[in-house]
Protein backbone atom coordinates (compact mmCIF):
# COMPACT_ATOMS: atom_id res chain seq x y z
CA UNK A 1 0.00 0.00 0.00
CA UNK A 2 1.44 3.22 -0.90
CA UNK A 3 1.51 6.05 1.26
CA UNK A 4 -0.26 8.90 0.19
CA UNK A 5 2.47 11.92 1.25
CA UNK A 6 5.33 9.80 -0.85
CA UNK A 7 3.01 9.63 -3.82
CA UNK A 8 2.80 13.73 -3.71
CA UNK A 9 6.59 13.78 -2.59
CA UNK A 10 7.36 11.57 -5.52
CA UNK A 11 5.60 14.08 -7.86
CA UNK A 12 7.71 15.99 -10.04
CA UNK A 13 7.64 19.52 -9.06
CA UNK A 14 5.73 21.86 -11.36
CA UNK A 15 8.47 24.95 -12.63
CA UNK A 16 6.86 28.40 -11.42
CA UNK A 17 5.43 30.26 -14.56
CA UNK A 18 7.96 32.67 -15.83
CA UNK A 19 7.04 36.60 -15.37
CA UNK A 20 6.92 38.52 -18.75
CA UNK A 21 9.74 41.19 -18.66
CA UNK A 22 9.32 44.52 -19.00
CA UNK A 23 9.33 45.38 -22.84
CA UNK A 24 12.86 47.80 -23.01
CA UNK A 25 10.54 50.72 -24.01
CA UNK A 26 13.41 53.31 -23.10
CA UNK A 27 15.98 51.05 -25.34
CA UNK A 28 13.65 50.25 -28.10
CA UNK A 29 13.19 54.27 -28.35
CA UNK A 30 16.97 54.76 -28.80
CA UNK A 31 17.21 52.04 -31.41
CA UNK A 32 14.24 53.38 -33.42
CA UNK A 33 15.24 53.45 -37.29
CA UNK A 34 12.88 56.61 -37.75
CA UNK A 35 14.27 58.03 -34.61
CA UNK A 36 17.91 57.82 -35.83
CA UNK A 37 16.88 58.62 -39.52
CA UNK A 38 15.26 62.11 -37.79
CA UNK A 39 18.41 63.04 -36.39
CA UNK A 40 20.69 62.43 -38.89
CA UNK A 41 17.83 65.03 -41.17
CA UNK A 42 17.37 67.91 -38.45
CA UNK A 43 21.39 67.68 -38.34
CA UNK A 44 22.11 67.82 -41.98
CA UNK A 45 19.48 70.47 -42.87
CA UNK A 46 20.66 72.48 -39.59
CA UNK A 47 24.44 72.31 -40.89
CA UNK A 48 23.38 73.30 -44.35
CA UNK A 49 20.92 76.16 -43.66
CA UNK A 50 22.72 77.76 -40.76
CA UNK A 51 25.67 79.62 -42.94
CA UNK A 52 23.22 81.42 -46.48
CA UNK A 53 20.96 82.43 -43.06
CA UNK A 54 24.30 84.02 -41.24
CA UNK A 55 25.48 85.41 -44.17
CA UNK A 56 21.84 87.52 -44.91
CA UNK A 57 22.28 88.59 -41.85
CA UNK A 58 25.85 89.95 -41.22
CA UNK A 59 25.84 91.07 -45.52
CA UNK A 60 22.30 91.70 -46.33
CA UNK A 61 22.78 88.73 -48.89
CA UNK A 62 23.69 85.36 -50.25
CA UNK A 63 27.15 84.05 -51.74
CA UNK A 64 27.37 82.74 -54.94
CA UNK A 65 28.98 79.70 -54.09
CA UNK A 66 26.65 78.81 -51.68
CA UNK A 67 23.95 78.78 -54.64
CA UNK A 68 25.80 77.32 -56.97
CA UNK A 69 26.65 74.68 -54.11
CA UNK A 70 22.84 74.19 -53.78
CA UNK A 71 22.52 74.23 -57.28
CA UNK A 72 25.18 71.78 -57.73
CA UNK A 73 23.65 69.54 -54.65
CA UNK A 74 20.04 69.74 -56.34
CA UNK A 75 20.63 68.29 -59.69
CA UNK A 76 22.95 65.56 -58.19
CA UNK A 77 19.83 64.58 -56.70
CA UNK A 78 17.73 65.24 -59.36
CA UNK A 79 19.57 62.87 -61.57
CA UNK A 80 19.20 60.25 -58.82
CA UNK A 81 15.62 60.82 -58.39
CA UNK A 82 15.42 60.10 -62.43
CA UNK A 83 17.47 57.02 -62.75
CA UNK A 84 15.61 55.13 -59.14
CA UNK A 85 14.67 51.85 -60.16
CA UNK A 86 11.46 51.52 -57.90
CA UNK A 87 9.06 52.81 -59.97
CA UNK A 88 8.03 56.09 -62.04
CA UNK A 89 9.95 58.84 -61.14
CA UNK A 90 8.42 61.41 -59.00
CA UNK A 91 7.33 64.27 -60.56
CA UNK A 92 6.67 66.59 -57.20
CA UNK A 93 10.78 65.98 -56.01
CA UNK A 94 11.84 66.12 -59.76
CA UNK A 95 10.09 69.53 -60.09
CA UNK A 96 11.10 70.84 -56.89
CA UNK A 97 15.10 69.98 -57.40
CA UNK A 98 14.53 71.44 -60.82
CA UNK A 99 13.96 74.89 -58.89
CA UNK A 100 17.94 76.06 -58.73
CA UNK A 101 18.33 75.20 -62.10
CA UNK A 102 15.55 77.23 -62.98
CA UNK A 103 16.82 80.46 -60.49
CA UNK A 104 20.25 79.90 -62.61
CA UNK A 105 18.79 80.00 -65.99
CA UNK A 106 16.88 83.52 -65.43
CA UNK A 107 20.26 84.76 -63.76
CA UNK A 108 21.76 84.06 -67.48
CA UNK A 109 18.68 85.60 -69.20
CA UNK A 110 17.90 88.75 -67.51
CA UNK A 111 20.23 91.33 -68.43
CA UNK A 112 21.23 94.98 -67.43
CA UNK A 113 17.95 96.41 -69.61
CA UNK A 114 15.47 93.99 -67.46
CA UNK A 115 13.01 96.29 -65.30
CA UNK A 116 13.06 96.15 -61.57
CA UNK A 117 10.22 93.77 -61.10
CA UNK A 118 12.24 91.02 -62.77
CA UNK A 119 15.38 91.47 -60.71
CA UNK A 120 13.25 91.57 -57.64
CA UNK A 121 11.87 88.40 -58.68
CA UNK A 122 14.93 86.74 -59.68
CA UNK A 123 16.27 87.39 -56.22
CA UNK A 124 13.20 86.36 -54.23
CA UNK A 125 13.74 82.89 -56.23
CA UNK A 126 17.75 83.05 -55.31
CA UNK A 127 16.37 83.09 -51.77
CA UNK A 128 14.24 80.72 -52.09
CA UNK A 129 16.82 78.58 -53.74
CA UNK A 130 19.27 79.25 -51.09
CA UNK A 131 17.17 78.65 -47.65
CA UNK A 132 14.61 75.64 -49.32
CA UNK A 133 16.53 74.07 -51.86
CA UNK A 134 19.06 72.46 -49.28
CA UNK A 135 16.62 71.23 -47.19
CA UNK A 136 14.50 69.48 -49.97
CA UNK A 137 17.66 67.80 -51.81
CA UNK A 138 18.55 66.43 -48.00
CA UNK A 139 14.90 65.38 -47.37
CA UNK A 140 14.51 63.89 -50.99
CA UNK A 141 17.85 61.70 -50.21
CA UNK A 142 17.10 60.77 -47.16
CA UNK A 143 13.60 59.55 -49.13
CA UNK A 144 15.99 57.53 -51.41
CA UNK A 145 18.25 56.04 -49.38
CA UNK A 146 15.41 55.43 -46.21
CA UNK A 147 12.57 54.61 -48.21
CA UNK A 148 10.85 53.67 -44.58
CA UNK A 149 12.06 57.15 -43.19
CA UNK A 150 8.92 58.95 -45.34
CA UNK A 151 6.23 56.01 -44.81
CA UNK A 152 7.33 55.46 -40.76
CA UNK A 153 7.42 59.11 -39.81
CA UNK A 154 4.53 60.76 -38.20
CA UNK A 155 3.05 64.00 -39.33
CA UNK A 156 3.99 65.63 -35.62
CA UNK A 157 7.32 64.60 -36.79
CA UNK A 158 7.94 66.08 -39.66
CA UNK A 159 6.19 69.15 -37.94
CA UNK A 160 9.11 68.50 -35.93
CA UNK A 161 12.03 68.57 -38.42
CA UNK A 162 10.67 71.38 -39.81
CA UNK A 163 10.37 73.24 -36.94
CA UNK A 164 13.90 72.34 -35.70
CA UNK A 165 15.46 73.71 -39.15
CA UNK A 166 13.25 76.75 -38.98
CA UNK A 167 14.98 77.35 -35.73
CA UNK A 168 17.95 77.05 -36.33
CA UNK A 169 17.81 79.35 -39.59
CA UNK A 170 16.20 82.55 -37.24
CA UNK A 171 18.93 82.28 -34.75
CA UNK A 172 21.55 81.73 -37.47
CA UNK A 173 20.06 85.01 -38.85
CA UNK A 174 19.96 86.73 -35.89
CA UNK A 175 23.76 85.97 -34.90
CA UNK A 176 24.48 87.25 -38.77
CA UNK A 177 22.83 90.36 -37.44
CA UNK A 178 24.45 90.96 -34.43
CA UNK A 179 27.70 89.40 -35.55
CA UNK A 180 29.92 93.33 -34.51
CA UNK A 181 28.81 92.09 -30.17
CA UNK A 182 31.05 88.72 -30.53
CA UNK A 183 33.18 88.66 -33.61
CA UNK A 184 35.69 91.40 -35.23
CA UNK A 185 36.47 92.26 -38.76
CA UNK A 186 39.96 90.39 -37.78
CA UNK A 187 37.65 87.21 -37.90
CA UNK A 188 35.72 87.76 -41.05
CA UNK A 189 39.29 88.47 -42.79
CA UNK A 190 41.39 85.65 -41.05
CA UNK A 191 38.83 83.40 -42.45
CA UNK A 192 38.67 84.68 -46.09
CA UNK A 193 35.37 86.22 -45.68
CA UNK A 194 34.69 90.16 -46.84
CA UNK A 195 34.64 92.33 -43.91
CA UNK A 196 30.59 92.62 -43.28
CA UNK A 197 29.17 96.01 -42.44
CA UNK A 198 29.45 97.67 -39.16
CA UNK A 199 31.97 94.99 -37.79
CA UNK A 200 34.33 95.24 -35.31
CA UNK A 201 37.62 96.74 -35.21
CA UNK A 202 40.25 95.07 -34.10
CA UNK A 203 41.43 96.14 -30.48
CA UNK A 204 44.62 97.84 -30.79
């Protein structure tokens, strides 16, 4: 006759049910693709648009390298947007890359007899060229090389980016304007820059 107790002793004993872990919410946030992908765009727009909005400021106006380097930048990506494998090109990035192209082909057109209206004009769309253009060729790459970067993304997001750029641009201005209370001419020259109007002299 067995005894009851060894029977139960003799059972095997039953493993406690595992806990679920806590999901790594703060990790998984640092590792998000779109997250990174954000960064890396607010960054690169920041570092482009910071210097045509300085120089507005401190000059009143925009170098011509830095539009031909956006005009340069724009139909690299243009080109790229054209040869993408994944289906038709698109027509809304194509047109808006096309934009510099278009700013540099009324520079060669207008002449010294053009009325004021058109040279207004013609600079409005340098402008244009020289605080959007950048932006849109890095957004449009970033499209190409992070195809998920424009489907993941939330609108707030992009709200975001923008906003971050936009930021970055005023205060980039405003130090352009007030450039005489923390730099000198010394520092405009020293760096191969024009000396800007109403700098500082150098302390003797």
């Amino acid at each position: 006759m067995t005894d009851h107790g060894e029977s139960e002793g003799a059972a095997a004993p039953q493993p406690a049910p595992a806990l679920p872990s806590a999901p790594p919410t703060r990790g998984r946030r640092a590792g998000d693709p779109s997250s990174r992908i954000t960064g890396v765009i607010v960054v690169g727009m920041s570092v482009a648009v910071w210097w045509p909005a300085f120089t507005l400021g401190a000059w009143g106006d925009f170098f011509f390298d830095q539009l031909l380097t956006v005009w340069a930048a724009a139909t690299g990506a243009f080109i790229v947007v054209l040869i993408q494998p994944r289906g038709t090109p698109r027509v809304g990035r194509a047109l808006a890359l096309l934009i510099p192209s278009f700013w540099l082909a009324l520079s060669f057109v207008i002449g010294s007899n053009t009325n004021d209206l058109v040279v207004i004009l013609v600079a409005v769309l340098g402008a244009l060229v020289a605080f959007l253009a950048v932006p849109t060729t890095i957004w449009v790459l970033a499209r190409i090389i992070w195809p998920e970067f424009g489907d993941a993304i939330s609108l707030g997001r992009r709200f975001a980016v923008v906003g971050a750029v936009a930021v970055i641009a005023v205060a980039s201005f405003l130090l352009g304007v007030n450039q005489s209370k923390f730099l000198t001419c010394h520092d405009f020259t020293v760096s191969g820059n024009s000396e800007p109007p109403g700098c500082t002299p150098d302390p003797t």
